[in-house]
Protein backbone atom coordinates (compact mmCIF):
# COMPACT_ATOMS: atom_id res chain seq x y z
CA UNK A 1 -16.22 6.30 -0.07
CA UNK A 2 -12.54 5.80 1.38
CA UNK A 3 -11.16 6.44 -3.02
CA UNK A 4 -10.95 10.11 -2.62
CA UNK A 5 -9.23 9.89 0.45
CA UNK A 6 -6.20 8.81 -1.25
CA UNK A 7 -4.06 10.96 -3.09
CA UNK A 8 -2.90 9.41 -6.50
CA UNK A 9 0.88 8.97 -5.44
CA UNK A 10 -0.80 7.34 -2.42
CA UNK A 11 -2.30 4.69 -4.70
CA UNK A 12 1.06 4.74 -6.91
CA UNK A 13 3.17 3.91 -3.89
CA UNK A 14 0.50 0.94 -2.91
CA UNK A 15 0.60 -0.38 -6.38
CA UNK A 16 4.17 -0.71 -7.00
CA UNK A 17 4.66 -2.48 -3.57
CA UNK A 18 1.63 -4.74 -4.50
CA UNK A 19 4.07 -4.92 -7.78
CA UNK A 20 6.82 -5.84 -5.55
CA UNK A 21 5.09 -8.04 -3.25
CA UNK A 22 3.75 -10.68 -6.03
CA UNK A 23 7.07 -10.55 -7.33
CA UNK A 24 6.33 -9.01 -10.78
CA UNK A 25 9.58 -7.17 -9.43
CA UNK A 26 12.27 -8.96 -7.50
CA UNK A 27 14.40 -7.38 -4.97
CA UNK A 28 17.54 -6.16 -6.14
CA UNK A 29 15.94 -5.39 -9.62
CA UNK A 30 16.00 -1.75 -11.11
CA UNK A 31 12.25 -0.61 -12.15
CA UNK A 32 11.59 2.20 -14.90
CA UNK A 33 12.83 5.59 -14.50
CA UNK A 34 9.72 8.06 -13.13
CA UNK A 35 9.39 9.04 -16.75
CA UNK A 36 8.16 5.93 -17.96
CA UNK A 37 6.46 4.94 -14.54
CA UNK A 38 4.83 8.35 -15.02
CA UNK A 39 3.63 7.45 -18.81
CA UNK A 40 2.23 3.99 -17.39
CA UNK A 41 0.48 5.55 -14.72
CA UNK A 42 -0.94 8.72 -16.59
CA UNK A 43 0.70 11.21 -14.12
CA UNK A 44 3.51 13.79 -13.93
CA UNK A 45 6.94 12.61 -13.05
CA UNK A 46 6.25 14.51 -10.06
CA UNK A 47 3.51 12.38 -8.71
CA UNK A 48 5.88 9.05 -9.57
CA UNK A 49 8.74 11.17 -7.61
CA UNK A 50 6.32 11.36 -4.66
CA UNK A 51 5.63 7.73 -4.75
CA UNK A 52 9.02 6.63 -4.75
CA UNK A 53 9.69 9.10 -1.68
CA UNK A 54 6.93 7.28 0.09
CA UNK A 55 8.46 3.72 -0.95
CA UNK A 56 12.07 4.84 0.09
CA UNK A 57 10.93 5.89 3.73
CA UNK A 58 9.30 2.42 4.40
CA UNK A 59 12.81 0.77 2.79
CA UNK A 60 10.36 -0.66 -0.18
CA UNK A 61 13.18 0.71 -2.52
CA UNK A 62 16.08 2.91 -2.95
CA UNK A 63 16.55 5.58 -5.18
CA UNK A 64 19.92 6.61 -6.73
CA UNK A 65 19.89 10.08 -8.82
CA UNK A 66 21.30 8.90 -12.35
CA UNK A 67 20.88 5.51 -11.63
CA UNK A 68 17.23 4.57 -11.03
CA UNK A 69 15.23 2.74 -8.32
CA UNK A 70 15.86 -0.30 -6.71
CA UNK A 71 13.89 -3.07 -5.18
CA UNK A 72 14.91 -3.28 -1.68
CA UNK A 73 12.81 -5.33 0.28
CA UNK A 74 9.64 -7.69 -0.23
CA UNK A 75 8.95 -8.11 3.45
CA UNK A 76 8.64 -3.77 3.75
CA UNK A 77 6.62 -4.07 0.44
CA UNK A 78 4.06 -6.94 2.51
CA UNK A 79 3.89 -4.53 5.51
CA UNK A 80 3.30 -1.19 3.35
CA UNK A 81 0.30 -2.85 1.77
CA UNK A 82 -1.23 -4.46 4.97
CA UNK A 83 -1.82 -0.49 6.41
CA UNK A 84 -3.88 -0.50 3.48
CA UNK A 85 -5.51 -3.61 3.46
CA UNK A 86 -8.71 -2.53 5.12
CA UNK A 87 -8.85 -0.71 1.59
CA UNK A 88 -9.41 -2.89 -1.71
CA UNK A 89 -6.82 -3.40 -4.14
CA UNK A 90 -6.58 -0.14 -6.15
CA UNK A 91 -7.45 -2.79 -9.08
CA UNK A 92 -10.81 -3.93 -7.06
CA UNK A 93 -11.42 -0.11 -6.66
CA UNK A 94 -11.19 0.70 -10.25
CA UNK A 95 -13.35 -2.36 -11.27
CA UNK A 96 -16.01 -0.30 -8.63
């Protein structure tokens, strides 16, 4: 089964740009610090930090130290998610 084959900030990264992508956040908009994204998601801030990373390089979002992260780009967010689209929706694979 292709679920263990992705690591957790993996499916945290594909999440938030699925997030992004329906527009539950808009571009320009700041989303919760790691702490909180970390409390939603049951992981360390650590795993959230990794996420974001992945996000930043594919100019999903940027990330300002002291200032949060930002929604960037929609169309990125749509790309990021179609490598992944041979795999379900991390919500399909949970309802597995």
């Amino acid at each position: 089964m292709q679920k263990a084959q992705i690591p957790t900030y993996e499916r945290i990264a594909i999440d938030l740009a699925n997030r992004i992508y329906d527009g539950k956040f808009k571009v320009g908009e700041k989303i919760h610090g790691r702490s909180t994204l970390a409390s939603e998601y049951k992981v360390s801030p650590e795993t959230v930090r990794r996420a974001i990373k992945i996000l930043e390089d594919v100019e999903i979002v940027q990330s300002t130290k002291g200032s949060g992260i930002v929604i960037s780009s929609r169309e990125n967010a749509y790309k990021y998610i179609h490598r992944f689209s041979n795999l379900a929706s991390i919500k399909d694979l949970e309802k597995q």
